[in-house]
Protein backbone atom coordinates (compact mmCIF):
# COMPACT_ATOMS: atom_id res chain seq x y z
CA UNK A 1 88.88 119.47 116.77
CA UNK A 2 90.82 116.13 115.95
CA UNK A 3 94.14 115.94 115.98
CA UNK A 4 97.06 113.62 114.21
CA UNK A 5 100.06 112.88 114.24
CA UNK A 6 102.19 110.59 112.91
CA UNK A 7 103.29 107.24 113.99
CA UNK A 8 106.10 104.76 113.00
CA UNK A 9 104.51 105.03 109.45
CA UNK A 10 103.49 108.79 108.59
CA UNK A 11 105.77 108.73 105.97
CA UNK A 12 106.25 111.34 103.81
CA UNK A 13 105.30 108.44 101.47
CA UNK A 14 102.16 110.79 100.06
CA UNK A 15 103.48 113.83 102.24
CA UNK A 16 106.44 115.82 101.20
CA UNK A 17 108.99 116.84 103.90
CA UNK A 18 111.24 113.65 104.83
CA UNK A 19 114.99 113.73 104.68
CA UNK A 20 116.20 114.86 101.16
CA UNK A 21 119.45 113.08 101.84
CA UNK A 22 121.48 111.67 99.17
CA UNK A 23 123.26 108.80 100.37
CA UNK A 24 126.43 108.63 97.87
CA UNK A 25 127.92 105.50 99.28
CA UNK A 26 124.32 103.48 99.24
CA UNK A 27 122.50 104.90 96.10
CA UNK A 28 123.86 105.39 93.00
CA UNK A 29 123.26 108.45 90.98
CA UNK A 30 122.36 107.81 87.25
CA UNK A 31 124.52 109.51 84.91
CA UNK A 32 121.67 109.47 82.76
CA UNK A 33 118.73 110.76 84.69
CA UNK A 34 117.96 114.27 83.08
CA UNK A 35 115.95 116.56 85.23
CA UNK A 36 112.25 117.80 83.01
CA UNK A 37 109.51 115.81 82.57
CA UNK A 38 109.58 113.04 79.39
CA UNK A 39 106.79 112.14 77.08
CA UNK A 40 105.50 108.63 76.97
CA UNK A 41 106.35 108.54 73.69
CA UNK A 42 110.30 107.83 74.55
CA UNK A 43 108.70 104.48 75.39
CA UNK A 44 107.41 103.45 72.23
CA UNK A 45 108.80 101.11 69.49
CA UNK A 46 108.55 101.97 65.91
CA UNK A 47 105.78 100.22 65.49
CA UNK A 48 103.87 102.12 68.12
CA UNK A 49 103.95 99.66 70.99
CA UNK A 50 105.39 100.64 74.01
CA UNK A 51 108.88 99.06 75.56
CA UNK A 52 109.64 98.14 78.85
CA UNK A 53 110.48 101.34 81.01
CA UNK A 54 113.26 100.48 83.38
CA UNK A 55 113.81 102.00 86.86
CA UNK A 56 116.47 99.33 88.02
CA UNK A 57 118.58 96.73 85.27
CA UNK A 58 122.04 96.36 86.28
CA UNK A 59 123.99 98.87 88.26
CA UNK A 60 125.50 101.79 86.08
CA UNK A 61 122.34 100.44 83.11
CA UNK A 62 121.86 103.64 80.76
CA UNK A 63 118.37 102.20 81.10
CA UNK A 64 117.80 103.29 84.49
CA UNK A 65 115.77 105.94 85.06
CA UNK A 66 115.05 106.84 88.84
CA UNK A 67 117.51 106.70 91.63
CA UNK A 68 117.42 105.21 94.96
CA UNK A 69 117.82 108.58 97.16
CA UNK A 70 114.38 108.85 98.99
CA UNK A 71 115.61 107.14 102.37
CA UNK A 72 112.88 107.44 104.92
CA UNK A 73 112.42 108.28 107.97
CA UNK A 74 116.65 109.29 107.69
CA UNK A 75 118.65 106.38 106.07
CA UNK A 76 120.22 105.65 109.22
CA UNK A 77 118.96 102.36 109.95
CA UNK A 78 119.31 101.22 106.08
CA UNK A 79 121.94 99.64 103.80
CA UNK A 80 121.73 100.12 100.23
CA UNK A 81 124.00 98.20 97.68
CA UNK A 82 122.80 98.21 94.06
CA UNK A 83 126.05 96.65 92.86
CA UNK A 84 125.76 92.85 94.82
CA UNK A 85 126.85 90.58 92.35
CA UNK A 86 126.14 87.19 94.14
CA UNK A 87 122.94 84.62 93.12
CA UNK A 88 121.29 88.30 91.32
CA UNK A 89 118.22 87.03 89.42
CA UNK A 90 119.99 88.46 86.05
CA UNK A 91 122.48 90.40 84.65
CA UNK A 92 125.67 91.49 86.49
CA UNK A 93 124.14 92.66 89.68
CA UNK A 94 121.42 93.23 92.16
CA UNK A 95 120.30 95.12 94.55
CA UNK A 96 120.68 94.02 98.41
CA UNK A 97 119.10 96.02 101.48
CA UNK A 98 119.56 95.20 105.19
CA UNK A 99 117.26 96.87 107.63
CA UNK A 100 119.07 97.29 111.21
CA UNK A 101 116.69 96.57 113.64
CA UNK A 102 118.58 97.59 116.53
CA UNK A 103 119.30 100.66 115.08
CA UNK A 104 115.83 101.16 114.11
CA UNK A 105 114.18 100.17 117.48
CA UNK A 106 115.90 103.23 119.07
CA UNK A 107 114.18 105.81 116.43
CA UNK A 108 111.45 105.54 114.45
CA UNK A 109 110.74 101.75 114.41
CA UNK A 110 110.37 101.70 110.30
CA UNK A 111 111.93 102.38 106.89
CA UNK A 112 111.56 102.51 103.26
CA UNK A 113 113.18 103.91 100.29
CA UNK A 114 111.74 105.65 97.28
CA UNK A 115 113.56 105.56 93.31
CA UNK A 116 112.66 109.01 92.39
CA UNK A 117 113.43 111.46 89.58
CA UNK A 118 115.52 113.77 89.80
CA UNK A 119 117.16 112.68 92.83
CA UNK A 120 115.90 113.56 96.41
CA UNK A 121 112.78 114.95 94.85
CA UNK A 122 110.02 114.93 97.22
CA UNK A 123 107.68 117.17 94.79
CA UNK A 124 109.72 120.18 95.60
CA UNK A 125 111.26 120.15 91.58
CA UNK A 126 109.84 119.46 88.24
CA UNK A 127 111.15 116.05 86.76
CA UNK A 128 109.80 112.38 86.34
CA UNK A 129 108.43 110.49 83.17
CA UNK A 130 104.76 110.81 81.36
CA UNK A 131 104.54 106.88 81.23
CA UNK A 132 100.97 107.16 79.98
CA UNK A 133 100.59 103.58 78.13
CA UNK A 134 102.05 101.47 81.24
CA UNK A 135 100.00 98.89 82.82
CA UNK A 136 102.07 97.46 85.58
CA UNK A 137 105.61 97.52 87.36
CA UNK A 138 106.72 94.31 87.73
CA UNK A 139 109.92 93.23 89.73
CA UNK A 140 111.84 90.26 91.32
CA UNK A 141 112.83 89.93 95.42
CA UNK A 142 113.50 87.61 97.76
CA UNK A 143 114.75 87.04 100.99
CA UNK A 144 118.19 85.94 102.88
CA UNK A 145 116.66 83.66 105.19
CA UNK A 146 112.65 83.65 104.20
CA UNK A 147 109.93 85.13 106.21
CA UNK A 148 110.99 88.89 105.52
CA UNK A 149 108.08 91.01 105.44
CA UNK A 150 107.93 94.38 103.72
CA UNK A 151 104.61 96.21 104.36
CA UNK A 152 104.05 97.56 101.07
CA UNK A 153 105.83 98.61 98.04
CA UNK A 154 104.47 101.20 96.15
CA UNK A 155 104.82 103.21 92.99
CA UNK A 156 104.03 107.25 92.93
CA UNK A 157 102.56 109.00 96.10
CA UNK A 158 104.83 111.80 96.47
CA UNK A 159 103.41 115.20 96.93
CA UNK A 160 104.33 118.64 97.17
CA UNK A 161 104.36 121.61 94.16
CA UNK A 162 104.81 118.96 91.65
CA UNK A 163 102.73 115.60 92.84
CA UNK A 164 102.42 112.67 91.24
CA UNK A 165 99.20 111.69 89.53
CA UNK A 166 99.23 108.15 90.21
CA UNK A 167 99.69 105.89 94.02
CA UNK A 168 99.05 102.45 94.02
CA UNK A 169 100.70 100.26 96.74
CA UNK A 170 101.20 96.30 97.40
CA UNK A 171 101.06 94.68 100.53
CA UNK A 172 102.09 93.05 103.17
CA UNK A 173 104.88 91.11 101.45
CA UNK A 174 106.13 88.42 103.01
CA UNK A 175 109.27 87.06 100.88
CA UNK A 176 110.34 83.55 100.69
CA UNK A 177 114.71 82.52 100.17
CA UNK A 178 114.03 81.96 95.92
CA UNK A 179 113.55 84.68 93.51
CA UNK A 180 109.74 85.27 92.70
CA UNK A 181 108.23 88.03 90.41
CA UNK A 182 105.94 90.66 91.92
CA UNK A 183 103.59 92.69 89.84
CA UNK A 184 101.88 96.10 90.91
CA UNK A 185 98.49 96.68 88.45
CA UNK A 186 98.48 100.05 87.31
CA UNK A 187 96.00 99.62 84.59
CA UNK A 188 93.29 102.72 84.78
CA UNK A 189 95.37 104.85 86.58
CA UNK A 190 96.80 107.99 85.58
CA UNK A 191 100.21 107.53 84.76
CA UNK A 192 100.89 110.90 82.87
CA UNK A 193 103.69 112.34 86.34
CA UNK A 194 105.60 110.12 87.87
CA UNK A 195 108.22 111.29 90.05
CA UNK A 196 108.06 108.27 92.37
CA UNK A 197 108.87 105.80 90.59
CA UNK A 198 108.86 102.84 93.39
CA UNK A 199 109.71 102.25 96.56
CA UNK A 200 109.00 100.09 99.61
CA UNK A 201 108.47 100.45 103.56
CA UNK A 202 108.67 98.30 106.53
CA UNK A 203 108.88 98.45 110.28
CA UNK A 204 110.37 96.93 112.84
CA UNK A 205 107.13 95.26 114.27
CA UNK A 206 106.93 93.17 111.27
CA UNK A 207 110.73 92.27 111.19
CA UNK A 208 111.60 91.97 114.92
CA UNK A 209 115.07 90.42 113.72
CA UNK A 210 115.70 92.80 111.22
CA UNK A 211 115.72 91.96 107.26
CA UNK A 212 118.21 91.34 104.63
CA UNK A 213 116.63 91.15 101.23
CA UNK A 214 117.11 91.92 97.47
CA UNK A 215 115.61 93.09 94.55
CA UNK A 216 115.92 92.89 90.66
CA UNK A 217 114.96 93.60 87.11
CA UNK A 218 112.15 96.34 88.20
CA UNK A 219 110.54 97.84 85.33
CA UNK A 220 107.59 99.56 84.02
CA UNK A 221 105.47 97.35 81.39
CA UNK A 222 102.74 98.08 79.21
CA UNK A 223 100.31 94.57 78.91
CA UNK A 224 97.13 95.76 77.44
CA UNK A 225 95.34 92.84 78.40
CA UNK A 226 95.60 93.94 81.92
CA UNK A 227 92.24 94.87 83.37
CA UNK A 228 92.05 97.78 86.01
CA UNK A 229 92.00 96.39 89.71
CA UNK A 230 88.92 97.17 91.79
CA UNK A 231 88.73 96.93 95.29
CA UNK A 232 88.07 93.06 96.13
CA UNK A 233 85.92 91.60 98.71
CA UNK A 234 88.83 90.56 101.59
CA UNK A 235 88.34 86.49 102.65
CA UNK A 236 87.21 86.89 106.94
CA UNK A 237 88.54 86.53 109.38
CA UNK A 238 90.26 89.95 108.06
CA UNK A 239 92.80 90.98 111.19
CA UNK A 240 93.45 94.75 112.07
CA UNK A 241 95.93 93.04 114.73
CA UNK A 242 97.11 89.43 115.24
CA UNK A 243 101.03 89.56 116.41
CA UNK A 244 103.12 92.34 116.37
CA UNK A 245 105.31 91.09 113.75
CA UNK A 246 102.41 89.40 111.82
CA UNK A 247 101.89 90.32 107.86
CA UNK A 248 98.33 89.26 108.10
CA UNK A 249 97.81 93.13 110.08
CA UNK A 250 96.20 95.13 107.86
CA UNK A 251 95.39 98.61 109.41
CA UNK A 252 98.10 100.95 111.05
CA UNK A 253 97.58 102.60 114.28
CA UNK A 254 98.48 105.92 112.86
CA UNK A 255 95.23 107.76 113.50
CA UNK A 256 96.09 110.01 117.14
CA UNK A 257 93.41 112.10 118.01
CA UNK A 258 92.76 115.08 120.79
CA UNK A 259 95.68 114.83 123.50
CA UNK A 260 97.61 112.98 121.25
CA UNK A 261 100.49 113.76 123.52
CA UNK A 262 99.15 111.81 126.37
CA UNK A 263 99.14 108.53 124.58
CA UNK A 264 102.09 105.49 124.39
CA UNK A 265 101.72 102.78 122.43
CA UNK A 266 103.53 99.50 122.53
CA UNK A 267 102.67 97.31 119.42
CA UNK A 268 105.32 94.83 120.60
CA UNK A 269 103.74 94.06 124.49
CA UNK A 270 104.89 91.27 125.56
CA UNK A 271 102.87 91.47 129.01
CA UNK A 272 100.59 88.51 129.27
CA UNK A 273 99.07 88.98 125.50
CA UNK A 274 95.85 86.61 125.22
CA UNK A 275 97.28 84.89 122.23
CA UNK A 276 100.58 84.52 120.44
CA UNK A 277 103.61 86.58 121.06
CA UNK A 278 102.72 89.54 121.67
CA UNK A 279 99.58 92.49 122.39
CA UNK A 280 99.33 96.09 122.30
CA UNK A 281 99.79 98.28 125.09
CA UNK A 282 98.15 101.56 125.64
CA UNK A 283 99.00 103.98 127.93
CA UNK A 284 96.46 107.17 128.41
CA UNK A 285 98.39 109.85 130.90
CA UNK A 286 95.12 112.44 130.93
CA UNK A 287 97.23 115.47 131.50
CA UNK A 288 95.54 117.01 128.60
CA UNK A 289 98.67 118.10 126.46
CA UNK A 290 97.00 119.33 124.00
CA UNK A 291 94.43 120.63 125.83
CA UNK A 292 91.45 118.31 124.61
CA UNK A 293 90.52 116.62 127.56
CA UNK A 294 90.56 113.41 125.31
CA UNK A 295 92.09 111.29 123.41
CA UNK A 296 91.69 108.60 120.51
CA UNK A 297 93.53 106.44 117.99
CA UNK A 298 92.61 105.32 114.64
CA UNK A 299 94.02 102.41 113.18
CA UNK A 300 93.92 103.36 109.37
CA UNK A 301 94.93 102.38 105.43
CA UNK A 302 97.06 103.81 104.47
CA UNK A 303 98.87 105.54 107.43
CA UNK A 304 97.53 108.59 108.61
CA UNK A 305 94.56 108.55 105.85
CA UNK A 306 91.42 110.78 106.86
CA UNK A 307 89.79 110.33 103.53
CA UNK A 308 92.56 111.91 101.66
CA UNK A 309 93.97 109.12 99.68
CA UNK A 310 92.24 105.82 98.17
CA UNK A 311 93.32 103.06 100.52
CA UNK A 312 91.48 100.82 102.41
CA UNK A 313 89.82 97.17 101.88
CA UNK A 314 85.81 96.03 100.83
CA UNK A 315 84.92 93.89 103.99
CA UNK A 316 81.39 93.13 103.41
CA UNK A 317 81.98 89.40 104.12
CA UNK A 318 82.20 90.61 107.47
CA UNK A 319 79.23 90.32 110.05
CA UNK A 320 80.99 91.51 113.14
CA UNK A 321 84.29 93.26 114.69
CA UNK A 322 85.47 90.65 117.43
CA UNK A 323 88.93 91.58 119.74
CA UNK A 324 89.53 91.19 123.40
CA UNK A 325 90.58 93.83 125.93
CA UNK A 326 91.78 94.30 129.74
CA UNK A 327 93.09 97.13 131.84
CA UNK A 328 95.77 97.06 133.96
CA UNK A 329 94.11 97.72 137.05
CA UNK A 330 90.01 96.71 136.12
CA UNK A 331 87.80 99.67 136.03
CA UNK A 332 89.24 101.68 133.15
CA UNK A 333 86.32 103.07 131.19
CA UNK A 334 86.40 103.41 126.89
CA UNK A 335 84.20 106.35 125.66
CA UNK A 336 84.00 103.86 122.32
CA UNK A 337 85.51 101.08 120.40
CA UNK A 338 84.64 101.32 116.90
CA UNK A 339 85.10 101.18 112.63
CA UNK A 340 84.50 103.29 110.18
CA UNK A 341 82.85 107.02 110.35
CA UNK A 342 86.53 108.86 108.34
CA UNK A 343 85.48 111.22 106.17
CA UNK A 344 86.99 112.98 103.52
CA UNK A 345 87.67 112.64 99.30
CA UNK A 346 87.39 109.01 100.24
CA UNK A 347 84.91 108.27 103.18
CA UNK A 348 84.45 105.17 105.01
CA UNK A 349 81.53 103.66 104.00
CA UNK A 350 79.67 103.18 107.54
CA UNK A 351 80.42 103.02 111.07
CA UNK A 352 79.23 101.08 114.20
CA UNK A 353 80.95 100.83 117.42
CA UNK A 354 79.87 100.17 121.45
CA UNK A 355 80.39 101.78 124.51
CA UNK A 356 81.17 103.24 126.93
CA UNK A 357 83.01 99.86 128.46
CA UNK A 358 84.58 99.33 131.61
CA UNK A 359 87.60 97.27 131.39
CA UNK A 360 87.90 94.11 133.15
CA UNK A 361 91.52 93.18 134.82
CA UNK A 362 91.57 89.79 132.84
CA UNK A 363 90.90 89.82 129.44
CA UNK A 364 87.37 89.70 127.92
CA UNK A 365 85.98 89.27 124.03
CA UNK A 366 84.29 92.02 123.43
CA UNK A 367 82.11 92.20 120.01
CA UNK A 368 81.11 95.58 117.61
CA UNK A 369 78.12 94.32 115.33
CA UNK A 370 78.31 94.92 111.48
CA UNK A 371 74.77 93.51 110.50
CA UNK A 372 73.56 95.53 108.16
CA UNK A 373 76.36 97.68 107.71
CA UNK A 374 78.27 98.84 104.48
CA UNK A 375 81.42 97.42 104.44
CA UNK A 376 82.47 97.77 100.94
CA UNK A 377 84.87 100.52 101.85
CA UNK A 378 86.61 100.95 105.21
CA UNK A 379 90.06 102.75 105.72
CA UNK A 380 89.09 103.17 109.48
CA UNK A 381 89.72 99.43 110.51
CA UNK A 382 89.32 100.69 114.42
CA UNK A 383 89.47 102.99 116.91
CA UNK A 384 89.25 103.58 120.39
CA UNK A 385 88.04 107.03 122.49
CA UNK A 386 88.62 108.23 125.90
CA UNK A 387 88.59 110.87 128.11
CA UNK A 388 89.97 112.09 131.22
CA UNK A 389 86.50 112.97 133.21
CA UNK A 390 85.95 109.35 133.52
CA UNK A 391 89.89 108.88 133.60
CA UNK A 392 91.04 111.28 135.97
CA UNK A 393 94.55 109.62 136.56
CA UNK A 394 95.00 108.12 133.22
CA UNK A 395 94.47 104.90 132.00
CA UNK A 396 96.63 101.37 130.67
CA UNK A 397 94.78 99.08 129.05
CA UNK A 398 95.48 96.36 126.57
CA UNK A 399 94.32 94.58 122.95
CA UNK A 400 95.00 91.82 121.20
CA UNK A 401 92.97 89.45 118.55
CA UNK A 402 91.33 92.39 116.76
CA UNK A 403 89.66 91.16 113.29
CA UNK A 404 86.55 91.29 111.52
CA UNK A 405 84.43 87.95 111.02
């Protein structure tokens, strides 16, 4: 049986269940948001075309129509003010967020906010907008310094006993000091519930020094020239992991599997890494919490996604998986590294791996060969497998440099 839990990033962001906290002094509540869902036709001009459908304007806008009260994991690490008047992109005011790191790095290591309707909706009441017609959310940020990386933002996604219909997501962001406009292509999709109506998410591996960082003018459009957006083939190398605070990471290492309390991970290693900044760091205890005997990880897209939700990334550029590895001690034995073989709604589309390997104490390239192999779908960007039979007192072992070429 596989198990899984969640890591930094098992957000509630398609699962219900996360803090329904309203933050009073952070969000503010629309005086006009009206609980029941509304027909797309609200959106429409006389003339049949449809108007822009705001979520965020100016602070207090009649036009708003979701509310910034889905803090996640808790809102304790966040700072929310939608009425920052200084250098907005328009109108009177913006909205400004600072991410505490330090606070962060002593809970969950991540954070994000969803604009939902009603507020603190996480699928458990009826509300949101039919906005059947829209094509795209489009929306301005930047950063207070540059270089601030939010891992995705996203509109819909929330489940429970009234989901949403639609989740499409955007990312890694990294946002430069100037305004820019972002746009999220929701053409094809079916936009008929929406609850969600945006959000975002980061972690503290991708902001080690925390991140201050606005946001204006978001809004739903309707651009019928807009074609849908299939999957597109990913330029190689492709990383799964490069630095710990790197937005060129791709895959999340959400996927824990059998004794899935006997594994640590540090994302953030600092302990000899073979290049840049930093490595990861596993530590396997083998005392069999769960009872499996062995254990696994699965780095995945999106977070925690076993073939439930349409993520993932068409790497059939790709001839081969390439990453380097060392144990702490030499002699550390891997049942299997490998990509690919999730199944589900939406299935990887192959798999290939090696093993078993016995670690080396210095680190050594190891290569997982793709020749052949149908790439045009993988959510399972890699994995490793061991057990405790041929890891009777555990095992620490290391990785750095994974990415397909």
């Amino acid at each position: 049986m596989i198990y899984a839990i969640a890591y930094i990033l098992t957000a509630c962001l398609i699962f219900s269940g996360c803090t329904k906290k309203t933050q009073e002094d952070q969000a503010s509540v629309a005086a006009s948001a009206i609980e029941g869902s509304h027909i797309s036709s609200q959106t429409k001009t006389a003339a049949g075309s449809f108007k822009p459908f705001t979520i965020y304007n100016d602070k207090g806008s009649v036009d708003n129509h979701f509310i910034p009260s889905g803090f996640m994991p808790d809102g304790q690490c966040l700072k929310l003010d939608d009425s920052y008047t200084d250098g907005c992109y328009s109108g009177k005011s913006c909205i400004k967020i600072i991410y505490d790191i330090e606070c962060s790095r002593q809970g969950q290591k991540w954070t994000g906010i969803y604009w939902q309707n009603p507020a603190n909706n996480w699928g458990n009441r009826k509300g949101g907008f039919d906005l059947t017609g829209m094509t795209k959310v489009t929306f301005w940020a930047r950063g207070a310094k540059g270089g601030e990386v939010i891992q995705k933002f996203m509109v819909g996604g929330i489940k429970g006993q009234y989901p949403d219909t639609v989740v499409v997501e955007m990312g890694p962001v990294e946002l430069t000091d100037t305004w820019k406009q972002y746009t999220i292509n929701l053409a094809g999709k079916d936009m008929s519930y929406l609850s969600g109506g945006f959000g975002w998410t980061t972690t503290a591996d991708l902001n080690p020094e925390g991140a201050t960082f606005y946001i204006d003018d978001i809004k739903f459009e309707a651009d019928p020239t807009l074609k849908p957006e299939g999957k597109k083939q990913q330029d190689i190398p492709f990383y799964v992991y490069s630095d710990s605070s790197s937005p060129k990471n791709h895959f999340i290492p959400s996927g824990w599997m059998g004794d899935f309390g006997d594994i640590k991970i540090d994302n953030m290693s600092k302990e000899d890494p073979y290049l840049g900044n930093t490595c990861v760091k596993i530590t396997y205890s083998g005392k069999g919490t769960q009872g499996a005997r062995w254990a696994g990880m699965y780095w995945q897209n999106p977070a925690n996604n076993w073939g439930n939700a349409d993520g993932g990334f068409d790497l059939s550029k790709a001839t081969k998986i390439t990453f380097w590895a060392k144990g702490a001690k030499g002699g550390e034995r891997i049942e299997e590294f490998k990509m690919g073989g999730i199944m589900g709604e939406f299935s990887d589309s192959d798999s290939a791996g090696i093993g078993p390997v016995v670690l080396n104490k210095d680190w050594t390239q190891y290569t997982v060969d793709l020749k052949g192999k149908d790439l045009s779908y993988v959510i399972g960007g890699f994995c490793w497998a061991t057990n405790v039979d041929v890891n009777p007192e555990g095992a620490t072992f290391y990785l750095d440099e994974i990415k397909y070429e």
